[in-house]
C-alpha atoms as a PDB file:
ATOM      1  CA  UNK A   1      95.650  97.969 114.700  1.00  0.00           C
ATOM      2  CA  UNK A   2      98.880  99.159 114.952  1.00  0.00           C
ATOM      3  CA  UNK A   3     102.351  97.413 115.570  1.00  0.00           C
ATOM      4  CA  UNK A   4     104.903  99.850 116.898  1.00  0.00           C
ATOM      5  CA  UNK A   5     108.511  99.490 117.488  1.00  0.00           C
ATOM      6  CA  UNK A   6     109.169  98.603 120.859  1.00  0.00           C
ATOM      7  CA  UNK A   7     111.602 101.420 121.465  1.00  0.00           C
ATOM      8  CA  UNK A   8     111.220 104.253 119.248  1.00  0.00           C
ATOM      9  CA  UNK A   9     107.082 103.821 119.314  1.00  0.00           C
ATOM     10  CA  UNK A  10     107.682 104.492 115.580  1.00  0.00           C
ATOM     11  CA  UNK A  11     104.283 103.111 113.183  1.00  0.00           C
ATOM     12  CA  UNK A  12     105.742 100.159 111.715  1.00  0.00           C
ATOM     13  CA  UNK A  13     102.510  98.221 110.032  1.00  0.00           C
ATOM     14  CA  UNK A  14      98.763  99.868 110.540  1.00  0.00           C
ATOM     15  CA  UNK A  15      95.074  98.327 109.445  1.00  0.00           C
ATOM     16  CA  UNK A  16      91.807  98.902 110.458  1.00  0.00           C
ATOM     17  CA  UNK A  17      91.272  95.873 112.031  1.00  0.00           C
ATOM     18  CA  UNK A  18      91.460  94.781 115.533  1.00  0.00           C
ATOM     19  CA  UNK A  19      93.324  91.954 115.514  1.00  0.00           C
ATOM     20  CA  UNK A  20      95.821  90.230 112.637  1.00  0.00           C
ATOM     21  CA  UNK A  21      94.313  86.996 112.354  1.00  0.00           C
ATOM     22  CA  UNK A  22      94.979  85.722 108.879  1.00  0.00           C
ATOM     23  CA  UNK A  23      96.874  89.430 108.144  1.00  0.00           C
ATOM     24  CA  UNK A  24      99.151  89.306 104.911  1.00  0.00           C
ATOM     25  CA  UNK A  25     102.134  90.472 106.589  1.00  0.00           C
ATOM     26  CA  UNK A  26     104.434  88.430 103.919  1.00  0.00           C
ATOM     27  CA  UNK A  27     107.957  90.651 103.625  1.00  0.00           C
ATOM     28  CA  UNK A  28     106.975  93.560 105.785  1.00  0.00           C
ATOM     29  CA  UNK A  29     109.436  95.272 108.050  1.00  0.00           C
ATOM     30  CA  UNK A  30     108.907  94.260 111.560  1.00  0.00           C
ATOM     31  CA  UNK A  31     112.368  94.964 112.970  1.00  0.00           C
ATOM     32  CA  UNK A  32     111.824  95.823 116.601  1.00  0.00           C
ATOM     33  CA  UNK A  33     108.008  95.682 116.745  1.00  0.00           C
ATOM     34  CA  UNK A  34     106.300  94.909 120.243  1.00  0.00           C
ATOM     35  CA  UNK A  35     103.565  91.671 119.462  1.00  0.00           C
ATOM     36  CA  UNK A  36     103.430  90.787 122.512  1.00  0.00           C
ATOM     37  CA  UNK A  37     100.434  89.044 122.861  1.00  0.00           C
ATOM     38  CA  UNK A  38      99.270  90.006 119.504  1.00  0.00           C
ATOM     39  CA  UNK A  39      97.074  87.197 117.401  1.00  0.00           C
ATOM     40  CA  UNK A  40      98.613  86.286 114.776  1.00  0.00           C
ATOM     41  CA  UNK A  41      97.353  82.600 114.198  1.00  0.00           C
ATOM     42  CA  UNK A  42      97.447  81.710 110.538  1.00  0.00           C
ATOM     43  CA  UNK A  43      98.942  85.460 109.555  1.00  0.00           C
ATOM     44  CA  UNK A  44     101.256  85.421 106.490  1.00  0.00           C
ATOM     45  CA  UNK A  45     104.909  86.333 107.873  1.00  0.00           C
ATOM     46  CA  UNK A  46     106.945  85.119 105.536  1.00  0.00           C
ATOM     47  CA  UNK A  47     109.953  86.963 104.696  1.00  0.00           C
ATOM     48  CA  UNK A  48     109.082  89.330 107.339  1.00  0.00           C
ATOM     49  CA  UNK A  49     111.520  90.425 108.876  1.00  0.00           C
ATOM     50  CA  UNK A  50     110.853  90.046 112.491  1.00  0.00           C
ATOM     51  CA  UNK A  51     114.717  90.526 113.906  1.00  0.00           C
ATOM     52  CA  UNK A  52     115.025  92.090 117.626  1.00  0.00           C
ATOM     53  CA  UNK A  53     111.046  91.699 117.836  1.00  0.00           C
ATOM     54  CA  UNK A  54     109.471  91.122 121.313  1.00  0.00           C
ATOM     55  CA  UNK A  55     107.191  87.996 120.191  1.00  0.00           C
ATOM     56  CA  UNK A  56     106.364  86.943 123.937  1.00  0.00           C
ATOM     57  CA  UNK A  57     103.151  85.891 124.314  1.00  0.00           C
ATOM     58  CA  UNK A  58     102.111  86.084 120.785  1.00  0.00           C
ATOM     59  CA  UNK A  59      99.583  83.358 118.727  1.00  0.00           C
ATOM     60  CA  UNK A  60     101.754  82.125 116.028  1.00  0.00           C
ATOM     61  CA  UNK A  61      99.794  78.569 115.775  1.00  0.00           C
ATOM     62  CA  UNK A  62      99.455  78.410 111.943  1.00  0.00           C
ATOM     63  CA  UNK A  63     100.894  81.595 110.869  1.00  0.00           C
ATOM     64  CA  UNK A  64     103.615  81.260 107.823  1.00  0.00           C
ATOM     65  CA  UNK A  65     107.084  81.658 109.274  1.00  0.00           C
ATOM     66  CA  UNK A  66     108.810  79.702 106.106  1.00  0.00           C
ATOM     67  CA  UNK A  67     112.190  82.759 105.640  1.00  0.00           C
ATOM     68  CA  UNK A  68     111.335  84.969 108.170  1.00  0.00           C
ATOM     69  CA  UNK A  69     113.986  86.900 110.210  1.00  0.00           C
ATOM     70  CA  UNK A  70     114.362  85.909 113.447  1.00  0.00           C
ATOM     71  CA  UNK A  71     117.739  87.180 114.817  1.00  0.00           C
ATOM     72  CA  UNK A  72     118.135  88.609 118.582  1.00  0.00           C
ATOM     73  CA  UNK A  73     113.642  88.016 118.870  1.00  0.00           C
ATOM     74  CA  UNK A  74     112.804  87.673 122.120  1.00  0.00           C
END
């Protein structure tokens, strides 16, 4: 899988799996990445940085939000 930035379509985060269930995303660099609709129930996002994300639709039930970036996410 592959998040991309929701303008630029720049690689942001890749894996080889198909969804990010559980994914150890803790302190990566998601400025501007399009999860809409991704799965990310019980992923590890803390101190992500998730600022001017599109997060609409996305499973966050569980994930680990504790410091993440949030600013101007829509």
């Amino acid at each position: 899988m592959k998040i991309l930035h929701k303008v630029t379509k720049q690689v942001l985060w890749e894996n080889d799996k198909d969804n990010l269930q559980r994914a150890d995303l803790q302190g990566v660099d998601l400025k501007g990445a399009d999860l809409q609709w991704v799965d990310l129930r019980w992923a590890d996002l803390q101190e992500a940085d998730l600022q001017e994300a599109n997060l609409r639709g996305a499973y966050l039930w569980g994930a680990n939000l504790q410091g993440a970036s949030f600013q101007e996410a829509e």
